[in-house]
Protein backbone atom coordinates (compact mmCIF):
# COMPACT_ATOMS: atom_id res chain seq x y z
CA UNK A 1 96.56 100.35 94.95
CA UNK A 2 93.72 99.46 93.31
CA UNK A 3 92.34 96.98 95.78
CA UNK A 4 92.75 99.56 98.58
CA UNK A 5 90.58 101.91 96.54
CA UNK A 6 93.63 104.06 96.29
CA UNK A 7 94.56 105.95 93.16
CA UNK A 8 98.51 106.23 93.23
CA UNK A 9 98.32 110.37 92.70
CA UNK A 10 97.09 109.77 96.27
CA UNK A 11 99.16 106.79 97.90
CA UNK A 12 101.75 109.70 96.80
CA UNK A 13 100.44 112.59 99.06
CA UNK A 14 99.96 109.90 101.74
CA UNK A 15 103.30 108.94 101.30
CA UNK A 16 104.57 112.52 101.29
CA UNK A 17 102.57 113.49 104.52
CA UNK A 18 103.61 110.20 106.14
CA UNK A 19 107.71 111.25 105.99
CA UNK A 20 106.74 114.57 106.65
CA UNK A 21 105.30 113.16 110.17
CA UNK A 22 101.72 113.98 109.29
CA UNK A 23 101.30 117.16 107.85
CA UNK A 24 103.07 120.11 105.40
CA UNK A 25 102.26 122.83 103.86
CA UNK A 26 100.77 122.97 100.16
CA UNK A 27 103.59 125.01 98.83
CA UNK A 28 105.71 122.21 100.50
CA UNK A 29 103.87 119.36 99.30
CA UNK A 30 103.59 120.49 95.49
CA UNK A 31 107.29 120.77 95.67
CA UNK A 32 107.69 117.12 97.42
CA UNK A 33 105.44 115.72 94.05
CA UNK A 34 106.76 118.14 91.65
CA UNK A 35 102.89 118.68 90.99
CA UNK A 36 101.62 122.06 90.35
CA UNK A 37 99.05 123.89 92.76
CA UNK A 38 95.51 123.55 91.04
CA UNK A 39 96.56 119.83 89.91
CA UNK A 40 97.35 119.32 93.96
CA UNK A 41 94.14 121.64 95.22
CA UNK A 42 92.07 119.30 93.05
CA UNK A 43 93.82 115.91 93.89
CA UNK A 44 93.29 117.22 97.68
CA UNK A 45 89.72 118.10 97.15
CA UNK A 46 89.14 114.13 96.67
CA UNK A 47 91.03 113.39 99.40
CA UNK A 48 89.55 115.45 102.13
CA UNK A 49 85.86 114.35 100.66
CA UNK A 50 87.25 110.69 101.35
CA UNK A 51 88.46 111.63 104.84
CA UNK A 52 91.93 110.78 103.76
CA UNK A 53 93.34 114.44 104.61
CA UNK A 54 92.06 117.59 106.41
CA UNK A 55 93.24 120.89 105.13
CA UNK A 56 93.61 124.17 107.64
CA UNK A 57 94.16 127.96 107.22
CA UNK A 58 97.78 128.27 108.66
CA UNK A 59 98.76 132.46 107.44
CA UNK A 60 102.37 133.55 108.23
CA UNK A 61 104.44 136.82 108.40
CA UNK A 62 105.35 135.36 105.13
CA UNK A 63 102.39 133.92 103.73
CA UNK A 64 98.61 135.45 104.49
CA UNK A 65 97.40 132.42 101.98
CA UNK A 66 99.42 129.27 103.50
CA UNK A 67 97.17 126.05 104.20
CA UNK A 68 98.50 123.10 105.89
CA UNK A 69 97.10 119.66 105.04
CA UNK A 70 97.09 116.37 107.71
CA UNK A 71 96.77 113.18 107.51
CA UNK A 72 94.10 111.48 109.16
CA UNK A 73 93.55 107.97 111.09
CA UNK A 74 91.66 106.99 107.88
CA UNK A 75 94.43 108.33 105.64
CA UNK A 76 97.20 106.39 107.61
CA UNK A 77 95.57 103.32 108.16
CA UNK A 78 94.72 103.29 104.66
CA UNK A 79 98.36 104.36 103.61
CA UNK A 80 99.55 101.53 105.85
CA UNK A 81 97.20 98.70 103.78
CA UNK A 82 97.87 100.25 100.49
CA UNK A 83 101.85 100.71 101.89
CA UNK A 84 102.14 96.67 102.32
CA UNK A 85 100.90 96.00 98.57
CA UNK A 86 103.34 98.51 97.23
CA UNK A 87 106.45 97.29 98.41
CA UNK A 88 104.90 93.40 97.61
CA UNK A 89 104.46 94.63 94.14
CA UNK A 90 108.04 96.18 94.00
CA UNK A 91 109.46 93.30 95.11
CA UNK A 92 108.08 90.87 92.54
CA UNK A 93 108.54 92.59 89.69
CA UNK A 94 111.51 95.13 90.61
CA UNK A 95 113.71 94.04 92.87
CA UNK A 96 113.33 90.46 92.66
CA UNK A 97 115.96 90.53 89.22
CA UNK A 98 118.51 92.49 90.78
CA UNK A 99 121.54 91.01 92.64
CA UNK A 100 122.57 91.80 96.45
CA UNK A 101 125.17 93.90 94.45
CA UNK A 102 122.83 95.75 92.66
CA UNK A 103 121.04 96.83 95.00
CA UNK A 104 123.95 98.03 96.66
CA UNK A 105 124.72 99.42 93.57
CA UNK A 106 121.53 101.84 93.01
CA UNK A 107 121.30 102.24 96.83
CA UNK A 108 124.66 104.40 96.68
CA UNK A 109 123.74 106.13 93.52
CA UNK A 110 120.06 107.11 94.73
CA UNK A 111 121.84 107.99 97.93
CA UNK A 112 123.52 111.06 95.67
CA UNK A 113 120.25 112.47 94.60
């Protein structure tokens, strides 16, 4: 991450928006990175100073407060780089020592979570 200029805490709400196709609520998002909100607030703070993410008022019936936060081109072409060096390093030094069965293996446990 480091040669994208990318701190992980933030590959992670990339990553997070990304499967979310672009954008989620905060409340949503804290959940997704079992990160509390002024932790998150802060970490998005950097992020939308970096152009990486855009936050927007978005009240409902059931929240007055609720703020969704987006992705932008910067943040996905970033998260794309960044997303190509992530799985490299997984694969040399993670899943390179594990068997076609092990893989298997974890891929029906994690599958249970």
């Amino acid at each position: 991450m480091e040669a994208h200029g990318l701190s992980l805490h933030h590959f992670e709400v990339l990553s997070s928006l990304r499967a979310a196709g672009g954008s989620m609520r905060v409340h949503q998002l804290c959940a997704d990175l079992g990160d509390v909100p002024s932790s998150l607030s802060r970490r998005l703070d950097r992020m939308t100073e970096a152009g990486l993410v855009t936050r927007a008022a978005t009240p409902s019936a059931e929240d007055a407060r609720a703020v969704t936060v987006s992705i932008t081109r910067e943040g996905r072409e970033l998260w794309r780089d960044a997303n190509i060096t992530f799985r490299g390093v997984l694969q040399r030094h993670f899943a390179q020592s594990l068997t076609d069965t092990d893989i298997v293996a974890l891929t029906r446990v994690l599958g249970k979570l």
